[in-house]
C-alpha atoms as a PDB file:
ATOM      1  CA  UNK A   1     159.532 142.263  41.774  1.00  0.00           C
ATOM      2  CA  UNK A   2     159.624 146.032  43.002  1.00  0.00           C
ATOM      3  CA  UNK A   3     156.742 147.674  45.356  1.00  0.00           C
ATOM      4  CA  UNK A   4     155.624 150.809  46.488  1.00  0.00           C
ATOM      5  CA  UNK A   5     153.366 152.380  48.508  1.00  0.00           C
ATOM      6  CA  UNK A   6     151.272 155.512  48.750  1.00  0.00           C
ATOM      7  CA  UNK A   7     149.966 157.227  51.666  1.00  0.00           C
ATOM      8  CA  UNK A   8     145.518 158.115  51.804  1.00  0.00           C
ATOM      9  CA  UNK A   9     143.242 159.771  53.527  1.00  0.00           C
ATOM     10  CA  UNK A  10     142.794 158.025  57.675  1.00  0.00           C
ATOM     11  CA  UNK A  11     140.092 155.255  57.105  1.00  0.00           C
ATOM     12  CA  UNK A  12     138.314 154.030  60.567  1.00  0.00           C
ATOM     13  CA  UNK A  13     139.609 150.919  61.429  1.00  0.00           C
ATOM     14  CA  UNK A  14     137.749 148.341  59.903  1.00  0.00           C
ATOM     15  CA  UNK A  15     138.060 144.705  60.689  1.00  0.00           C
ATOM     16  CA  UNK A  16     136.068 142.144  59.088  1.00  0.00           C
ATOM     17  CA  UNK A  17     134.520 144.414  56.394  1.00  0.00           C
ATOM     18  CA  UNK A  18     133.425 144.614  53.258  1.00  0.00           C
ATOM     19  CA  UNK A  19     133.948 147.632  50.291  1.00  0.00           C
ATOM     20  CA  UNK A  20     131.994 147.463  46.431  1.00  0.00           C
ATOM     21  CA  UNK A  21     133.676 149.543  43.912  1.00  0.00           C
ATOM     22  CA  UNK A  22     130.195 152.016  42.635  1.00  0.00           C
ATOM     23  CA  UNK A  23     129.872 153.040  39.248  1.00  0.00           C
ATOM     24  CA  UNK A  24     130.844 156.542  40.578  1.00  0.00           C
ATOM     25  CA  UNK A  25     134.087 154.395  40.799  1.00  0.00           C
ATOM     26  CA  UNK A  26     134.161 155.419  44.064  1.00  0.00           C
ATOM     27  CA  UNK A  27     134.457 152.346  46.971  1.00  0.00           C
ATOM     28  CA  UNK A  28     131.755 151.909  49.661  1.00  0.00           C
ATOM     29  CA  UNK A  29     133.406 150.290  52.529  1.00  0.00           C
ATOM     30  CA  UNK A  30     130.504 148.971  55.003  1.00  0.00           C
ATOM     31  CA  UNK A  31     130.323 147.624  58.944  1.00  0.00           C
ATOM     32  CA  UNK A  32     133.341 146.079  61.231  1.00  0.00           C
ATOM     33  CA  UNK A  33     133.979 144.254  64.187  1.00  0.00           C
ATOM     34  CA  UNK A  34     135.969 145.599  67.206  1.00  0.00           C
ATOM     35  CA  UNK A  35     136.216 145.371  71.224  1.00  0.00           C
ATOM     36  CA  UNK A  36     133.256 147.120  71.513  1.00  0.00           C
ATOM     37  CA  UNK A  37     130.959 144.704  69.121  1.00  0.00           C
ATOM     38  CA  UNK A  38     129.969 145.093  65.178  1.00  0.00           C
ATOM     39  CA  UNK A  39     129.298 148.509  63.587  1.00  0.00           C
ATOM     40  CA  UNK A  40     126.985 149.872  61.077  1.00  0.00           C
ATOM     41  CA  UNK A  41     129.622 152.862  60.247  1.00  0.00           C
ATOM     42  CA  UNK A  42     130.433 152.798  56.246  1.00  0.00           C
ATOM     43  CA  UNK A  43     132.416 155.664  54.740  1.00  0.00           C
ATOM     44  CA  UNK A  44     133.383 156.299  51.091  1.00  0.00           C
ATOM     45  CA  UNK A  45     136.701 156.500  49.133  1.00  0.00           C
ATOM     46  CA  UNK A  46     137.484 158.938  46.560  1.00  0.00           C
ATOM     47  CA  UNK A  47     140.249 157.975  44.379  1.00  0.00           C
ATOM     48  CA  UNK A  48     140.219 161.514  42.576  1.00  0.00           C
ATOM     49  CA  UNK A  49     140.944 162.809  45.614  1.00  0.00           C
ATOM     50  CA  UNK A  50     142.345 159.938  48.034  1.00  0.00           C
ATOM     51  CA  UNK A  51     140.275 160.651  50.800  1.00  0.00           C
ATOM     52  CA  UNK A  52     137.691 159.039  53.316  1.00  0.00           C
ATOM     53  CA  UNK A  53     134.103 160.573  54.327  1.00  0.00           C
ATOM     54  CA  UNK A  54     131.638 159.140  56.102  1.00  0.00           C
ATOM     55  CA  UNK A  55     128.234 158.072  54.548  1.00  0.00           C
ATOM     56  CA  UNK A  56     124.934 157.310  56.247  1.00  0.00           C
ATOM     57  CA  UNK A  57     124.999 154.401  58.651  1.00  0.00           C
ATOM     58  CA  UNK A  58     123.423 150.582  57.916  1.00  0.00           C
ATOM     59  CA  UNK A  59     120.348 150.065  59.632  1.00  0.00           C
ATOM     60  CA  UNK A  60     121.982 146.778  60.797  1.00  0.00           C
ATOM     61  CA  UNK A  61     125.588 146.449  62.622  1.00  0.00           C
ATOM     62  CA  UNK A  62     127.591 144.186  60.448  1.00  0.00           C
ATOM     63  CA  UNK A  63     130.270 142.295  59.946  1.00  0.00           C
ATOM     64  CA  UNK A  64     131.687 139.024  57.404  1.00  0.00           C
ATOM     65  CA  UNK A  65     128.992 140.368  55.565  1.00  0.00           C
ATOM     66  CA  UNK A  66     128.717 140.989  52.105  1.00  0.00           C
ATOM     67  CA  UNK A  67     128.553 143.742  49.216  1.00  0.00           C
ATOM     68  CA  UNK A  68     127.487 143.505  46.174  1.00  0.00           C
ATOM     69  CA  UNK A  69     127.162 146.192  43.172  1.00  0.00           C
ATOM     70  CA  UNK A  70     123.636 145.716  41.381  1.00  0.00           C
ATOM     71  CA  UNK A  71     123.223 146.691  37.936  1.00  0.00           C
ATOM     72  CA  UNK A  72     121.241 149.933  38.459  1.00  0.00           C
ATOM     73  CA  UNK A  73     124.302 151.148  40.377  1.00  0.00           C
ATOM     74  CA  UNK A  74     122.768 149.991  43.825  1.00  0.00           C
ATOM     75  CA  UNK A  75     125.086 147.719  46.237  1.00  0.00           C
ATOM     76  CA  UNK A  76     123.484 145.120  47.759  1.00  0.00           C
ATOM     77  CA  UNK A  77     124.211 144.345  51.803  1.00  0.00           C
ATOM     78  CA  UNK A  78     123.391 140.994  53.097  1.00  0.00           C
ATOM     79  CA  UNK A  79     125.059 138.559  55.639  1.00  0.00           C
ATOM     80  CA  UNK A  80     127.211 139.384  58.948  1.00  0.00           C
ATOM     81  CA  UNK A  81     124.028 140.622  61.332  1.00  0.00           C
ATOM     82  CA  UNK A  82     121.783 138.367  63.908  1.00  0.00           C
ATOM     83  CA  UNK A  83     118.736 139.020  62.084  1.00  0.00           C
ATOM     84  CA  UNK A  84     117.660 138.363  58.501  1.00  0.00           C
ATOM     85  CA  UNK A  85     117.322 142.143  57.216  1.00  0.00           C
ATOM     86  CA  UNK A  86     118.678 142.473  54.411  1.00  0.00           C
ATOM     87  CA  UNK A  87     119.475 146.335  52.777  1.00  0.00           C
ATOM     88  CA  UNK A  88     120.619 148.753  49.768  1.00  0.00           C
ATOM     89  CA  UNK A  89     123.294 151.455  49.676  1.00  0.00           C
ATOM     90  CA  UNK A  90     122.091 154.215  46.695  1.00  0.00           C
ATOM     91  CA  UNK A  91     125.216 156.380  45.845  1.00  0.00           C
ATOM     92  CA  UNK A  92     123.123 159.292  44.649  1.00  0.00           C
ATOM     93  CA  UNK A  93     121.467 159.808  48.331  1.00  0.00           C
ATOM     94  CA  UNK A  94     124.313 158.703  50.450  1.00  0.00           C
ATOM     95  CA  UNK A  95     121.746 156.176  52.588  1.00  0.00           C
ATOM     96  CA  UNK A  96     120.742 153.144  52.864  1.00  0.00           C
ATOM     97  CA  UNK A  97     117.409 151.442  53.076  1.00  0.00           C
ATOM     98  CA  UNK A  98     115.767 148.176  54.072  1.00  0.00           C
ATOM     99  CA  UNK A  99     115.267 145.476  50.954  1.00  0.00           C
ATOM    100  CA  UNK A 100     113.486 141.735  51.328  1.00  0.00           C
ATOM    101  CA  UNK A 101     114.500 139.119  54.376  1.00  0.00           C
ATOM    102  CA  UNK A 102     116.841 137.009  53.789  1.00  0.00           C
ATOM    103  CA  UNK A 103     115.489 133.352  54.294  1.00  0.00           C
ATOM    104  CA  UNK A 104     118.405 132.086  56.308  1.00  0.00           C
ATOM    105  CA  UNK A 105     119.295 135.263  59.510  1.00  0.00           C
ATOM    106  CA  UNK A 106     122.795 135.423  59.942  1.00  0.00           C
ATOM    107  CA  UNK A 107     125.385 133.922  56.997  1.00  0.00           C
ATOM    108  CA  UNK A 108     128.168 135.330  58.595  1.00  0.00           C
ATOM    109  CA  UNK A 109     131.001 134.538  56.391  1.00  0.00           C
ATOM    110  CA  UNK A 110     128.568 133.596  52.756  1.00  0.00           C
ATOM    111  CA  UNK A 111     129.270 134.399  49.011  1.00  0.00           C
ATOM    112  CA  UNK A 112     127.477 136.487  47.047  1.00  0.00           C
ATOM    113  CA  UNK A 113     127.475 136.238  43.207  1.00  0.00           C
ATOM    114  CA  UNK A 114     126.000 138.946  40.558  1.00  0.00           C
ATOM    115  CA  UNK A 115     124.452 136.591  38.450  1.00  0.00           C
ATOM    116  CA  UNK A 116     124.230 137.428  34.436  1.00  0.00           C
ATOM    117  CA  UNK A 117     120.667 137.979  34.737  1.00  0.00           C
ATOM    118  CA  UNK A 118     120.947 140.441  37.341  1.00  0.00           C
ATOM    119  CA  UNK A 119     120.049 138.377  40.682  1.00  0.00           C
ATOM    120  CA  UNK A 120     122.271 137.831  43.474  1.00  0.00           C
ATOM    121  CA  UNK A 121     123.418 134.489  45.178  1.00  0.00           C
ATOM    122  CA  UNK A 122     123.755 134.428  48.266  1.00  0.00           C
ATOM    123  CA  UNK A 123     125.310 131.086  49.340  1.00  0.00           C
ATOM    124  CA  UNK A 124     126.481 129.167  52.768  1.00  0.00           C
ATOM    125  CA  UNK A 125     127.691 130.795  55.789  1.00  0.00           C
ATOM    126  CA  UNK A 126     127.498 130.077  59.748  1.00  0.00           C
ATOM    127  CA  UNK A 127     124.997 130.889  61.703  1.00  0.00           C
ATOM    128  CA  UNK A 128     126.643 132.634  64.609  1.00  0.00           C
ATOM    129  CA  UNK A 129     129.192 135.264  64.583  1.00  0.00           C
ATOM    130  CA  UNK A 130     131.037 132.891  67.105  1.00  0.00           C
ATOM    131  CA  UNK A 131     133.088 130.226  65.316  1.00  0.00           C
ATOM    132  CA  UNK A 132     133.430 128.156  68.153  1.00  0.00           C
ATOM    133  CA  UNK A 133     129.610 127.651  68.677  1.00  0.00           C
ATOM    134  CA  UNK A 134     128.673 128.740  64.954  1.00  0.00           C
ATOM    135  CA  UNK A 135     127.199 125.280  62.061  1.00  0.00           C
ATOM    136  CA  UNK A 136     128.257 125.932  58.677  1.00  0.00           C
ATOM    137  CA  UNK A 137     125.183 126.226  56.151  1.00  0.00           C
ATOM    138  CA  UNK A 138     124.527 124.728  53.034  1.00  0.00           C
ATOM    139  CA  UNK A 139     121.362 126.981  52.149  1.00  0.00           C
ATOM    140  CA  UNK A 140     121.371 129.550  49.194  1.00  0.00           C
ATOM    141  CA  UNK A 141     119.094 131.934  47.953  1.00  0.00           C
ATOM    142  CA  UNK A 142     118.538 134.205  45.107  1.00  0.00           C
ATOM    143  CA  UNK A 143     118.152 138.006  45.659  1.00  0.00           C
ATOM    144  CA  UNK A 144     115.797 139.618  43.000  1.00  0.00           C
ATOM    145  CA  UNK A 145     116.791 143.270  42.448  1.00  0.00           C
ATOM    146  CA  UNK A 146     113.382 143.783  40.350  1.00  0.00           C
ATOM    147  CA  UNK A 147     110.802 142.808  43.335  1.00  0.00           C
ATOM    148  CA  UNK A 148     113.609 143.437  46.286  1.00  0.00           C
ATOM    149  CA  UNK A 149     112.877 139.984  47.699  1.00  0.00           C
ATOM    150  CA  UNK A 150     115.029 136.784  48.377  1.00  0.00           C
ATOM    151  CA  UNK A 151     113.488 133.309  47.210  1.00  0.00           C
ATOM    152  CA  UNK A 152     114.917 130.155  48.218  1.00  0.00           C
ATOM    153  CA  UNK A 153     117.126 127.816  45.248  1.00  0.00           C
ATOM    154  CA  UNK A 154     118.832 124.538  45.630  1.00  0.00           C
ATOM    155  CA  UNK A 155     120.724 123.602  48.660  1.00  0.00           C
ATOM    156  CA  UNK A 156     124.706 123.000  48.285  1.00  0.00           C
ATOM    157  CA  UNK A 157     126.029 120.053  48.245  1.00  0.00           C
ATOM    158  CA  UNK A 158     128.648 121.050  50.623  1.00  0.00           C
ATOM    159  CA  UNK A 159     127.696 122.823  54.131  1.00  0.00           C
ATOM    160  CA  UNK A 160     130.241 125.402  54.023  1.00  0.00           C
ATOM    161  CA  UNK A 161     131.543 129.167  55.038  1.00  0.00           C
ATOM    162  CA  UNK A 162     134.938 131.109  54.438  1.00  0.00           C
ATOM    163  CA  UNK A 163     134.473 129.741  50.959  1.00  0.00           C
ATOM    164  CA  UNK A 164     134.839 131.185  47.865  1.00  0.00           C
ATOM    165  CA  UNK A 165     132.722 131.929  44.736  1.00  0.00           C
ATOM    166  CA  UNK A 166     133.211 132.678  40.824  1.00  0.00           C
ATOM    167  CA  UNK A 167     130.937 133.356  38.263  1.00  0.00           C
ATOM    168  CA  UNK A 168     132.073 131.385  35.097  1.00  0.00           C
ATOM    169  CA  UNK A 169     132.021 132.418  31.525  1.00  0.00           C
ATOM    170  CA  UNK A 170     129.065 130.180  30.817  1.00  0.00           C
ATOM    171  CA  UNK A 171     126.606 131.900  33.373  1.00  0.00           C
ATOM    172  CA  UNK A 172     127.454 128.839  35.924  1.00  0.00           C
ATOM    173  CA  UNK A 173     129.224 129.914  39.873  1.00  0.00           C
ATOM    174  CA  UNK A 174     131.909 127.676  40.865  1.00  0.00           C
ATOM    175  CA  UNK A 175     132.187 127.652  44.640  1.00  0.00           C
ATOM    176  CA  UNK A 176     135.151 126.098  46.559  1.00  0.00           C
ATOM    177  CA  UNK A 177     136.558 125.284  49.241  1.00  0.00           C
ATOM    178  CA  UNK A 178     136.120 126.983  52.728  1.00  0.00           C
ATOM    179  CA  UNK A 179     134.955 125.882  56.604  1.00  0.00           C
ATOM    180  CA  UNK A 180     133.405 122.901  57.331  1.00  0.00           C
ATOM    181  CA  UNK A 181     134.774 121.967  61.373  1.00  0.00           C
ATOM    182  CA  UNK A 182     138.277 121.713  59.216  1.00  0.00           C
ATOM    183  CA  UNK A 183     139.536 123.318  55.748  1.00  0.00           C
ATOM    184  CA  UNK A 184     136.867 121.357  52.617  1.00  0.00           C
ATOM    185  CA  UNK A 185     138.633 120.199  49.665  1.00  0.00           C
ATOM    186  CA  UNK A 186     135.726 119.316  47.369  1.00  0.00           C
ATOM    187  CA  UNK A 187     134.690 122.062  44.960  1.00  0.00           C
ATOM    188  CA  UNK A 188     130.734 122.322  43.604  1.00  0.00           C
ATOM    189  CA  UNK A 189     129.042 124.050  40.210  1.00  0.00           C
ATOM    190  CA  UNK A 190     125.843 126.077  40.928  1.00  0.00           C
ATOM    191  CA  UNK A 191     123.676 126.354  37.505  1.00  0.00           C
ATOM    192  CA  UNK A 192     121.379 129.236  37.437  1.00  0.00           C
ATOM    193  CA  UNK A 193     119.283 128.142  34.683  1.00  0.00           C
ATOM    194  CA  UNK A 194     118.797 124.784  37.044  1.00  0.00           C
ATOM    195  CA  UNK A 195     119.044 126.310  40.382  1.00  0.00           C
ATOM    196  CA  UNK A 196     120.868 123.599  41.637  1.00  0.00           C
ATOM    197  CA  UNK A 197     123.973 122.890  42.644  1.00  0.00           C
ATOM    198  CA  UNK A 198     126.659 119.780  41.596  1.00  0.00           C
ATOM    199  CA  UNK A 199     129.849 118.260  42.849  1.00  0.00           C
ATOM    200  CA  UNK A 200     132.825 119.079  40.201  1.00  0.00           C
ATOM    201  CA  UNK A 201     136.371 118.769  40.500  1.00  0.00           C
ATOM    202  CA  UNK A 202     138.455 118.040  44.055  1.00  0.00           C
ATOM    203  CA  UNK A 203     140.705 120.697  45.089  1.00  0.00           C
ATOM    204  CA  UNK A 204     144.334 119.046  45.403  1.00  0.00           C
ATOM    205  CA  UNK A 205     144.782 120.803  49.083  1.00  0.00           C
ATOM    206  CA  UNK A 206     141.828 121.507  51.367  1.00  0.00           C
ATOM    207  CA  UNK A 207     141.947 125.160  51.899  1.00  0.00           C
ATOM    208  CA  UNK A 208     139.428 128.214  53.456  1.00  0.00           C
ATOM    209  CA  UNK A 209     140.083 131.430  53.369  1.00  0.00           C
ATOM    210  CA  UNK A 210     141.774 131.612  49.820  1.00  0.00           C
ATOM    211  CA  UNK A 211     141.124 133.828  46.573  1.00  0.00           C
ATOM    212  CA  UNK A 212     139.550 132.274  43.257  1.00  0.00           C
ATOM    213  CA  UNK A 213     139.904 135.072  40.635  1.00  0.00           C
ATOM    214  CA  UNK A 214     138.855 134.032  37.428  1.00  0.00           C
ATOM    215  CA  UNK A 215     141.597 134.508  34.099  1.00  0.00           C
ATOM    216  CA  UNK A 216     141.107 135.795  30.769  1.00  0.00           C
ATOM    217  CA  UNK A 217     140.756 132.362  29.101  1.00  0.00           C
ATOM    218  CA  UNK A 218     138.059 131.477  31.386  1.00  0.00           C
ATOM    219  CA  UNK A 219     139.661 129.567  34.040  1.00  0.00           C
ATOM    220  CA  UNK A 220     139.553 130.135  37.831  1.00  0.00           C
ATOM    221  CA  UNK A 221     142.917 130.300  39.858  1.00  0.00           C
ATOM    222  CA  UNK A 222     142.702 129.427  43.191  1.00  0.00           C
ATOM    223  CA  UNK A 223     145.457 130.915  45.962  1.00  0.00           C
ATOM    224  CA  UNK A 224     146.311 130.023  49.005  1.00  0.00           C
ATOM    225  CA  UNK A 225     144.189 129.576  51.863  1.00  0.00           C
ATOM    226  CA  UNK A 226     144.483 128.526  55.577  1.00  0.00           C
ATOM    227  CA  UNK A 227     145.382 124.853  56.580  1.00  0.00           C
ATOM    228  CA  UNK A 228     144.662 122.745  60.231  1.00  0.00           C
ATOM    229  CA  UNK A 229     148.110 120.509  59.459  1.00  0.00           C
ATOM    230  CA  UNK A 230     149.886 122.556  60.989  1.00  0.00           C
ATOM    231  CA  UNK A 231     147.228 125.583  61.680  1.00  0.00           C
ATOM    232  CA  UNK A 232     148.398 128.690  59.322  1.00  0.00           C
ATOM    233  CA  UNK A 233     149.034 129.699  55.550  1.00  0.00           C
ATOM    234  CA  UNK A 234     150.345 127.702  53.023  1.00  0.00           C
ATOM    235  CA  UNK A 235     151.642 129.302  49.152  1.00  0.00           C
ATOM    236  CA  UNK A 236     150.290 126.386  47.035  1.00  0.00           C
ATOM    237  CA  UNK A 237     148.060 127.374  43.991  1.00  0.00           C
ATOM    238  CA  UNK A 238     145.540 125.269  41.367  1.00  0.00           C
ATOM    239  CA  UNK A 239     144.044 126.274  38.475  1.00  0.00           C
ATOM    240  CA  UNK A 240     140.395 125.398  37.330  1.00  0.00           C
ATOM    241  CA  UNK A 241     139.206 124.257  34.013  1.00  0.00           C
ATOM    242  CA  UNK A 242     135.339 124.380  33.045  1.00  0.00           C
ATOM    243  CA  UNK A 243     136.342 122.143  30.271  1.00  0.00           C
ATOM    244  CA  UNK A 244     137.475 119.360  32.022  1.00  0.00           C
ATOM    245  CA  UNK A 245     136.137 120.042  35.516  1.00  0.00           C
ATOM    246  CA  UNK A 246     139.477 119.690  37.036  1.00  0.00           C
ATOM    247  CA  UNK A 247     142.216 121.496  38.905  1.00  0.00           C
ATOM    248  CA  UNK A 248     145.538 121.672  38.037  1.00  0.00           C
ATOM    249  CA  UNK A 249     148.215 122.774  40.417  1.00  0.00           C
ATOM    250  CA  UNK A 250     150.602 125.736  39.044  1.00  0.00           C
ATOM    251  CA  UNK A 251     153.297 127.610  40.535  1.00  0.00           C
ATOM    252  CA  UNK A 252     152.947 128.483  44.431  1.00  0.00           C
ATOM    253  CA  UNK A 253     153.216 132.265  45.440  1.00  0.00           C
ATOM    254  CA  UNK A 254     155.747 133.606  46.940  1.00  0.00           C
ATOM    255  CA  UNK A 255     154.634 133.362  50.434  1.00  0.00           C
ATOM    256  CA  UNK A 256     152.231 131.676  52.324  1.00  0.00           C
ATOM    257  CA  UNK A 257     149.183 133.654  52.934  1.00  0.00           C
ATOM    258  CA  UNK A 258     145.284 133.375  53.938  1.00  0.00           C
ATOM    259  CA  UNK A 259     142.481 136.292  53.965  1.00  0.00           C
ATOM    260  CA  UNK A 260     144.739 137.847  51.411  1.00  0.00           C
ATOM    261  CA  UNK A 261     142.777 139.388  48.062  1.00  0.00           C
ATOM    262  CA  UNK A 262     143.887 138.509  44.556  1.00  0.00           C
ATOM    263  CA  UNK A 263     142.911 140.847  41.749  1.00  0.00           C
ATOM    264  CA  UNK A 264     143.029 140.280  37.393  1.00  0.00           C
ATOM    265  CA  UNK A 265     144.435 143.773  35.846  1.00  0.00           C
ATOM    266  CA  UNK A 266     144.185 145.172  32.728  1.00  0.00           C
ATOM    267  CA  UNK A 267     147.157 143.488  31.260  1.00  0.00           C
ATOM    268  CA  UNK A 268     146.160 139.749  32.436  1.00  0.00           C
ATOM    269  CA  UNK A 269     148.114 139.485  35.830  1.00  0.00           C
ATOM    270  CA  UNK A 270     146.801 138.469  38.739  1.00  0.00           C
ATOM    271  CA  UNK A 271     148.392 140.605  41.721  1.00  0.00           C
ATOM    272  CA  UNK A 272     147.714 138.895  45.004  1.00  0.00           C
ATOM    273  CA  UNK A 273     148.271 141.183  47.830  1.00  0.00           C
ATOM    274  CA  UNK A 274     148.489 141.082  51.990  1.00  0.00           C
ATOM    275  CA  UNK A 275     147.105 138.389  53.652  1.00  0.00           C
ATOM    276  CA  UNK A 276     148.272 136.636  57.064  1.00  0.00           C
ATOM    277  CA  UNK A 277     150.907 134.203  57.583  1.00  0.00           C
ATOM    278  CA  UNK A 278     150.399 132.388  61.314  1.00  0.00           C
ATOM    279  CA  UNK A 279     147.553 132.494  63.771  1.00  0.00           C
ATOM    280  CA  UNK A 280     150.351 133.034  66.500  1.00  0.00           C
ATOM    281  CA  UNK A 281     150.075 135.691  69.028  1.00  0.00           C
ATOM    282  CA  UNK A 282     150.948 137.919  68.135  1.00  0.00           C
ATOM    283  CA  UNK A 283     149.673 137.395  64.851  1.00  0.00           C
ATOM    284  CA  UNK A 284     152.287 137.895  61.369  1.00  0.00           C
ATOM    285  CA  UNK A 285     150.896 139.628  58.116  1.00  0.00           C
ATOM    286  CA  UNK A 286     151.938 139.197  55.104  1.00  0.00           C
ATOM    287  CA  UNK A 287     153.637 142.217  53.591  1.00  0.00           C
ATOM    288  CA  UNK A 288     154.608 141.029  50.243  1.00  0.00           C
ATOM    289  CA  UNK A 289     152.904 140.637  46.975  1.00  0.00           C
ATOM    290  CA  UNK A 290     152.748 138.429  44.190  1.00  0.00           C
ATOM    291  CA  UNK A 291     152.050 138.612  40.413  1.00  0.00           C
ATOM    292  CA  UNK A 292     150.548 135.147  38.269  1.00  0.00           C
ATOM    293  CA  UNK A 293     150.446 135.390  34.586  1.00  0.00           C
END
C-alpha cells in the first residue's frame, strides 16, 4: 500500500476533541484539553480552500465530548463539561447557543447516535474527567431536536465509556465494547422503537477505544482497540452480523492501534488511519494506515 500526505492550514492544537462534517461540507472541530485545563475554542475547516478560522466559542469548556450533525444542518454538542448544559453550533451564524440539560452532567467519553427519526442518543460515559476517580455510566437519553430537550430511555445493560456505537440498517444502535475498570467484551442492541437496550453477541477480545464502522452489506467491523494484558494496542479485527447476532473475527490490520478512526469510502473500503501503539513514555503513534474490503 502507498501513502501520501498533504500539508493545511495551522489548526490549534486540539487534544481530546471532537469535529462534525456540516452540510456546508465544511468540518466544525469543537473544545480540547491541555496543561492549562479544557477549552471552549472551535474553529472551522474549509476544504475548498484548506484552511482553519476560528468560529464563536462554546458556552461550556469541553472535552471527550461529542458532535453530532442534526438534520436541519445544526450540530449537536453534548458530553465532556462538569455541568449538564447541553448546546447547538448553527453554521449560518457562526455561534452557538444553549439547548435542553442533559439528565446525566458530565458523560465524558459517551456515544452519540443520529437516530432515523431524527433524535440523538446519547449513551454511557464517566462521570469525571479524571479516570482514576471517574464510575462508568450505564444511563442514556434521547435528545429531541423538535422541543430542544433530553428525556430519559432505558438504561444499558452494560455500565460503560470509551465505547463505541453504530446505527444499524434496521433503525437499531449496536454499542460495544469500551471501559468498564478493564477493556468489556460483551456487546448490547439499543431498539429505538422499544427504548431499551439488550445483550447480543460477545466480542471475541475485550477491547475500548476501537472503531466500529458499519459496511455496505450491513454489517459492523470492529478494529482494534486498547488491551490491560499487556497494557497497549493490539491489530485483531471482528466483524458483526445483525442476522445472526454474532461476531466473526477477519483479518487483523496491519498494526496494532487504539484511538485510531476508521472510515467506509465511496468504493466500499474501509481506511483505518493513525491511532497509538503503547502507553509508554514517551508515548508511540501509529503512522501507518490500513485498507479492509
Amino acid at each position: 500500500m502507498t501513502g501520501g500526505s498533504s500539508n493545511f492550514g495551522d489548526l490549534a492544537t486540539h487534544d481530546s476533541h471532537a469535529a462534525a462534517l456540516l452540510a456546508n461540507s465544511k468540518v466544525l472541530v469543537t473544545g480540547e484539553s491541555d496543561n492549562s485545563g479544557d477549552l471552549a475554542t472551535a474553529e472551522l475547516f474549509d476544504p475548498a480552500t484548506g484552511t482553519f478560522t476560528a468560529t464563536g466559542a462554546m458556552s461550556e469548556p469541553r472535552s471527550e465530548h461529542t458532535a453530532t450533525l442534526l438534520a436541519d444542518g445544526k450540530v449537536l454538542l453534548a458530553g465532556g463539561a462538569a455541568g449538564n448544559a447541553a448546546e447547538l453550533f448553527d453554521s449560518a451564524t457562526g455561534s452557538f447557543t444553549a439547548t435542553g440539560e442533559l439528565i446525566v452532567g458530565g458523560r465524558w467519553a459517551c456515544t452519540a447516535t443520529l437516530l432515523n427519526d431524527g433524535t440523538v442518543l446519547i449513551a454511557g460515559g464517566r462521570d469525571s474527567e479524571d479516570v482514576f476517580d471517574a464510575l462508568p455510566l450505564n444511563d442514556a437519553e434521547l435528545f429531541n431536536p423538535a422541543t430542544g430537550t433530553f428525556a430519559a430511555t432505558g438504561a444499558m445493560t452494560q455500565f460503560r465509556y470509551n465505547h463505541t456505537a453504530a446505527l444499524l440498517r434496521n433503525g437499531q444502535v449496536l454499542l460495544t465494547g469500551g471501559f468498564n475498570g478493564i477493556p468489556v467484551q460483551d456487546a448490547e442492541l439499543f431498539d429505538p422503537t422499544t427504548g431499551s437496550f439488550s445483550r447480543t453477541g460477545i466480542l471475541g477480545t475485550p477491547r475500548a477505544q476501537h472503531t466500529a464502522t458499519l459496511l455496505e452489506d450491513g454489517t459492523v467491523l470492529v478494529a482494534g482497540g486498547f488491551t490491560y494484558n499487556p497494557p497497549g494496542s493490539f491489530s485483531s479485527a471482528e466483524v458483526f452480523d445483525p442476522a445472526t447476532n454474532k461476531f466473526t473475527p477477519t483479518g487483523p490490520m496491519g498494526a496494532g492501534r487504539f484511538l485510531h478512526t476508521a472510515t467506509l469510502l465511496n468504493n466500499g473500503l474501509v481506511l483505518v488511519t493513525g491511532g497509538q501503539s503503547t502507553i509508554t513514555i514517551p508515548e508511540v503513534f501509529a503512522s501507518s494506515a490500513d485498507t479492509y474490503k
